[in-house]
N, C-alpha and C. Protein backbone atom coordinates (compact mmCIF):
# COMPACT_ATOMS: atom_id res chain seq x y z
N UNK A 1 -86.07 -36.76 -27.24
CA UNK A 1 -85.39 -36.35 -28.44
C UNK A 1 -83.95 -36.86 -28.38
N UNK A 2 -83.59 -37.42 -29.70
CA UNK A 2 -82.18 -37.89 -29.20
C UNK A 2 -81.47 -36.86 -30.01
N UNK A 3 -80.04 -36.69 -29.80
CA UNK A 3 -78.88 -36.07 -30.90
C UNK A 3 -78.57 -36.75 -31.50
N UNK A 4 -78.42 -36.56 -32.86
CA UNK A 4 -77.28 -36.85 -33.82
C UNK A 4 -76.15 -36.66 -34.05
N UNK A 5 -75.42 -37.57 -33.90
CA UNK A 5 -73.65 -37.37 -33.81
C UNK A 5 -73.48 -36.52 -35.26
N UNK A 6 -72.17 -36.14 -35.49
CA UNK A 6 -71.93 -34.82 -36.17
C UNK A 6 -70.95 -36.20 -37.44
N UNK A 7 -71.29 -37.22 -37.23
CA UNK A 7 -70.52 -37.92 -38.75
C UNK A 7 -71.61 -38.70 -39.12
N UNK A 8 -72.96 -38.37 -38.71
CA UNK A 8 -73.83 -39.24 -39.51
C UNK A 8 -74.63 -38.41 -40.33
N UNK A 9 -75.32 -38.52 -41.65
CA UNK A 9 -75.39 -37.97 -42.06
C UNK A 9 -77.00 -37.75 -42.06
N UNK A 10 -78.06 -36.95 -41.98
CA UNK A 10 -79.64 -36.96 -41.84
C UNK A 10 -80.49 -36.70 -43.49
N UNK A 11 -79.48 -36.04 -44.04
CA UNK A 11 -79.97 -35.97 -45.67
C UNK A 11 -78.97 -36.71 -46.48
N UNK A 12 -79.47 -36.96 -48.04
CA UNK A 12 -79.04 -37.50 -49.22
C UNK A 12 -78.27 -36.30 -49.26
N UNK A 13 -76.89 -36.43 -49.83
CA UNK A 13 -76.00 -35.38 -50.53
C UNK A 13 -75.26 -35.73 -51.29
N UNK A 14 -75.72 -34.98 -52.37
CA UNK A 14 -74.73 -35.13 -53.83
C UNK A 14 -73.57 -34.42 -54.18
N UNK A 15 -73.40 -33.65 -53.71
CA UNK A 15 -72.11 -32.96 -53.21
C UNK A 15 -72.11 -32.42 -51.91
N UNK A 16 -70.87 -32.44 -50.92
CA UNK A 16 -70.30 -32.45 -49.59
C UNK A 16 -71.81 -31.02 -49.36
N UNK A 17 -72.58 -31.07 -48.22
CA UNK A 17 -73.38 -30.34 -48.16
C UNK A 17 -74.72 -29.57 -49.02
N UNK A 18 -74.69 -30.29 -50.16
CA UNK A 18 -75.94 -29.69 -51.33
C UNK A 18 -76.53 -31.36 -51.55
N UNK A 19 -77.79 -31.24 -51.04
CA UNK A 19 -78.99 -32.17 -51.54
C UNK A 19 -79.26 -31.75 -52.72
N UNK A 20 -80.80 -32.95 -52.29
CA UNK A 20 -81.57 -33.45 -53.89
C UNK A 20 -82.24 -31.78 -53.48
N UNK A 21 -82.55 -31.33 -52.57
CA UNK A 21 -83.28 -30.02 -52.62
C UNK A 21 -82.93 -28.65 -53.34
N UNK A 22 -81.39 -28.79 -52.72
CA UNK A 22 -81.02 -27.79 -53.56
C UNK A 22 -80.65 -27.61 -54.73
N UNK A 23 -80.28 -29.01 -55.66
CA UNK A 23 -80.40 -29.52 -56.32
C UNK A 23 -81.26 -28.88 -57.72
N UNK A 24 -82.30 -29.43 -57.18
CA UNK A 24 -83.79 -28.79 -57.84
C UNK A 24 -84.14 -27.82 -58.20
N UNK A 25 -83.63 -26.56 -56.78
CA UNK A 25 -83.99 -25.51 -56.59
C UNK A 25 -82.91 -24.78 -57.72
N UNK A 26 -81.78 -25.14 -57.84
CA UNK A 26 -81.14 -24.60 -58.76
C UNK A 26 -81.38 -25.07 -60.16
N UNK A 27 -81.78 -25.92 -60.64
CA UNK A 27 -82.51 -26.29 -61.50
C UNK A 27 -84.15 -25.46 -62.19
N UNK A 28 -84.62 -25.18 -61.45
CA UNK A 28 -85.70 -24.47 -61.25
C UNK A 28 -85.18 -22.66 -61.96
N UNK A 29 -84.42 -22.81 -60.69
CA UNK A 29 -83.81 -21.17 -60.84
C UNK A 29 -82.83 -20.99 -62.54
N UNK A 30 -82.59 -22.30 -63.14
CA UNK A 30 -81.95 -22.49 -64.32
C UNK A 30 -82.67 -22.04 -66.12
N UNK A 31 -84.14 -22.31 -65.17
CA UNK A 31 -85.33 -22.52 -66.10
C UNK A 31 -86.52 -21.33 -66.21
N UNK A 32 -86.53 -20.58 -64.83
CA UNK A 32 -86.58 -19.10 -64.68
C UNK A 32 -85.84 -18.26 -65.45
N UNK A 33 -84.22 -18.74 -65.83
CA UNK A 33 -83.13 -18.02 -66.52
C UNK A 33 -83.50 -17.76 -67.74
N UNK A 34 -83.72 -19.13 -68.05
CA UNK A 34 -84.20 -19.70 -70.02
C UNK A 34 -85.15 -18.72 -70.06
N UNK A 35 -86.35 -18.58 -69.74
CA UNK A 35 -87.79 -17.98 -69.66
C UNK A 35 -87.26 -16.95 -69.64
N UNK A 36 -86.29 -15.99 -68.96
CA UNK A 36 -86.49 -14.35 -69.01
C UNK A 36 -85.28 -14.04 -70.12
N UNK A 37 -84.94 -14.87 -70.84
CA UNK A 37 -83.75 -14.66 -72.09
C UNK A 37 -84.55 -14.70 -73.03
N UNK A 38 -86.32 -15.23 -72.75
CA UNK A 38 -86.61 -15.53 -74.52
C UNK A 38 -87.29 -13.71 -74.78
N UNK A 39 -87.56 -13.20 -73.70
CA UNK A 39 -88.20 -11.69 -73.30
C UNK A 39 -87.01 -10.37 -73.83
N UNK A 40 -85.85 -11.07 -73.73
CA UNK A 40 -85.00 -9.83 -74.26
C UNK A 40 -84.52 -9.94 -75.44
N UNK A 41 -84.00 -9.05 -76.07
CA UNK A 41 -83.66 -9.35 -77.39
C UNK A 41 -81.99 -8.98 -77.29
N UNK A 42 -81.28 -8.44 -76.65
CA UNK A 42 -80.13 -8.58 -76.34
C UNK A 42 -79.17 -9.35 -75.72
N UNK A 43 -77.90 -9.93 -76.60
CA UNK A 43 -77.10 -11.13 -76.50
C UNK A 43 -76.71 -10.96 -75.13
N UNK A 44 -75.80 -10.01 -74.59
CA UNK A 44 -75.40 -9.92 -73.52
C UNK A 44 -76.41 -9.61 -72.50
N UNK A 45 -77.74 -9.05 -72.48
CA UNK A 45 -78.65 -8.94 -71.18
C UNK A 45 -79.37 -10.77 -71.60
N UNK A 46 -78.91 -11.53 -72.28
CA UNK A 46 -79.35 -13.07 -72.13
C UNK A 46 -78.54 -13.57 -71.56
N UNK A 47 -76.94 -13.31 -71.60
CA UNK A 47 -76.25 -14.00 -70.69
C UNK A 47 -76.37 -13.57 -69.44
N UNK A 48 -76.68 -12.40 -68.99
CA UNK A 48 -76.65 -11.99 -67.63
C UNK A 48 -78.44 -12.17 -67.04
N UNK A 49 -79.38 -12.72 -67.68
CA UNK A 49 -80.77 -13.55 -67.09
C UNK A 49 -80.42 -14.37 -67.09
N UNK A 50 -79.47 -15.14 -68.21
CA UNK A 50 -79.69 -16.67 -67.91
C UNK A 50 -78.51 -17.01 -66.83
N UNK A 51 -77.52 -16.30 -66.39
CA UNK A 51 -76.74 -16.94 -65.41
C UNK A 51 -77.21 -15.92 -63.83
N UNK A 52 -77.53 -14.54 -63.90
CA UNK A 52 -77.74 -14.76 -62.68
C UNK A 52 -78.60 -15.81 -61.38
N UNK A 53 -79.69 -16.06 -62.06
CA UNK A 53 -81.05 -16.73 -61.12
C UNK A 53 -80.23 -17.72 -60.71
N UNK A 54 -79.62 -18.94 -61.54
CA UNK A 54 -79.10 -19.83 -60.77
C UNK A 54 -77.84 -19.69 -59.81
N UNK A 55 -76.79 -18.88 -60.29
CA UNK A 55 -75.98 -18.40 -59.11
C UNK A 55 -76.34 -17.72 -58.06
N UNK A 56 -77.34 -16.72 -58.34
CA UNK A 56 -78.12 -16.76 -56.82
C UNK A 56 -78.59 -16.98 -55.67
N UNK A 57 -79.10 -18.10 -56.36
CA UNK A 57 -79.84 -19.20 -55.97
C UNK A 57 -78.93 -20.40 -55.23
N UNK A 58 -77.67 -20.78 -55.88
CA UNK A 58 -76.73 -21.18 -55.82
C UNK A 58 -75.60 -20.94 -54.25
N UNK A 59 -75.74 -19.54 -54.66
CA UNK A 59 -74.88 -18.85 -53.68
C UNK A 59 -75.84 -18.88 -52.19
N UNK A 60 -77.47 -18.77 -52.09
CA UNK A 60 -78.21 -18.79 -50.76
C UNK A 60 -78.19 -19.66 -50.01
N UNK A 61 -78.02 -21.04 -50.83
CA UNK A 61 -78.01 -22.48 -50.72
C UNK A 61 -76.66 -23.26 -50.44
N UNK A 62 -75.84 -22.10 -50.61
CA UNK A 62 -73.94 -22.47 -50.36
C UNK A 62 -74.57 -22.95 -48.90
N UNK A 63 -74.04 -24.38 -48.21
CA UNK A 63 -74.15 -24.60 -46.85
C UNK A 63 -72.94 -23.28 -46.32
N UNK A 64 -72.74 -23.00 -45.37
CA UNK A 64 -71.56 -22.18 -44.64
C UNK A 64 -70.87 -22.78 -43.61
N UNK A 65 -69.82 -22.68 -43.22
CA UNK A 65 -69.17 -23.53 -41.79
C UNK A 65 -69.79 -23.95 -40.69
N UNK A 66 -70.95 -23.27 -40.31
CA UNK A 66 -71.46 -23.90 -39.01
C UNK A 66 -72.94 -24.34 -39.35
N UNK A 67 -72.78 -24.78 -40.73
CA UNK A 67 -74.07 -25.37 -41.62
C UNK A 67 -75.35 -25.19 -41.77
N UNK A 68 -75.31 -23.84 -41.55
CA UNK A 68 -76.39 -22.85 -42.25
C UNK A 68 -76.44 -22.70 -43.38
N UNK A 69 -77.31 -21.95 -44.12
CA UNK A 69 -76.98 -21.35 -45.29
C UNK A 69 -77.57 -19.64 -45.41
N UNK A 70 -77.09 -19.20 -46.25
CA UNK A 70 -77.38 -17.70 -46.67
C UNK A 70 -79.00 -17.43 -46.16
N UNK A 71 -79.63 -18.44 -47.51
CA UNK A 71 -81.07 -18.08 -46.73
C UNK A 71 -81.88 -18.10 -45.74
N UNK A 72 -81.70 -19.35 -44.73
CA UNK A 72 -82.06 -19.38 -43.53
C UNK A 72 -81.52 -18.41 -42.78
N UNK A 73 -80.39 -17.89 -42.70
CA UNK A 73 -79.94 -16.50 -41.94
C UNK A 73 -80.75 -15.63 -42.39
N UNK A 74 -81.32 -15.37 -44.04
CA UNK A 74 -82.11 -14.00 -44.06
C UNK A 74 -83.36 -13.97 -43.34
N UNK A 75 -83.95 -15.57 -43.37
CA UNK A 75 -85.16 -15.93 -42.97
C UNK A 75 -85.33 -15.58 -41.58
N UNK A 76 -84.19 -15.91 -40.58
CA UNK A 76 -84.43 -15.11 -39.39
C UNK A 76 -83.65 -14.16 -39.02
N UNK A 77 -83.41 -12.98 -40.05
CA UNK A 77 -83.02 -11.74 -39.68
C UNK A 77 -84.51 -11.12 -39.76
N UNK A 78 -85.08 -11.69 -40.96
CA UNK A 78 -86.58 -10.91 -41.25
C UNK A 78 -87.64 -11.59 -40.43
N UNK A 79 -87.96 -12.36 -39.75
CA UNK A 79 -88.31 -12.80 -38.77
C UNK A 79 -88.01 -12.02 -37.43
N UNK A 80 -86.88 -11.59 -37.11
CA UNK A 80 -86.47 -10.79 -35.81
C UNK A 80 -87.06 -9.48 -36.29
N UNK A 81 -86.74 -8.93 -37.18
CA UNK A 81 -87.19 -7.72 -37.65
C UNK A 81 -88.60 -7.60 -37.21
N UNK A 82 -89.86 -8.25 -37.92
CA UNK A 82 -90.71 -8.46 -37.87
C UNK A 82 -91.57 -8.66 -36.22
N UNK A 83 -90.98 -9.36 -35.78
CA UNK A 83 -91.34 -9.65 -34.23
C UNK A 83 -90.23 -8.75 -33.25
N UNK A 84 -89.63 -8.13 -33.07
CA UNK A 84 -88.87 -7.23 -32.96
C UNK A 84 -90.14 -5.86 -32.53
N UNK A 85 -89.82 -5.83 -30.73
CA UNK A 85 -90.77 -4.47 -30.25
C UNK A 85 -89.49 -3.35 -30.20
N UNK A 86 -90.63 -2.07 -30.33
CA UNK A 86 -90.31 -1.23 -29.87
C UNK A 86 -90.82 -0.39 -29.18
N UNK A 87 -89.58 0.02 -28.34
CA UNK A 87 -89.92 0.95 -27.00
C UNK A 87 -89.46 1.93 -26.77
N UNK A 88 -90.30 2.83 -26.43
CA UNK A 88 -89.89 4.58 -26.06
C UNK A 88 -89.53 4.90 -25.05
N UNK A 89 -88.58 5.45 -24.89
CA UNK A 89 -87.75 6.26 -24.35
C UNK A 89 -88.70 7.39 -23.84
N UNK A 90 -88.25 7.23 -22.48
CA UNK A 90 -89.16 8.58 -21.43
C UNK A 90 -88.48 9.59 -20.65
């Protein structure tokens, strides 16, 4: 296995840390928005379907300083959780 030096880059990025993936995914999450605005009939609960999903979405996918993101941290908090024993006390 070799390393990759830390100035080359392994994905396409369209802005400093956000791919074509996330990209999409917020796109997606844009179109989920549209779809649950045509269900309400109120102006202001349409602005607040149609902008949360993609800032959400947005915000999980923020890379973070040591280039993670939001969701992969939840992914293995709930992962530890999950596989995570417990033991009694005697």
């Amino acid at each position: 296995m070799y390393l990759i030096p830390k100035n080359i880059k392994t994905k396409r990025e369209i802005f400093k840390g956000f791919g074509i993936f996330e990209c999409i995914a917020v796109a997606i999450a844009l179109g989920i928005g549209y779809l649950l605005t045509l269900f309400v009939p109120s102006y202001k609960l349409k602005v607040i379907f149609f902008c949360v999903p993609p800032l959400l979405t947005f915000l999980l996918l923020l890379p973070l300083p040591n280039g993670s993101t939001a969701l992969t941290i939840f992914r293995k908090f709930l992962r530890f959780k999950k596989n995570q024993r417990c033991y009694k006390v005697k």
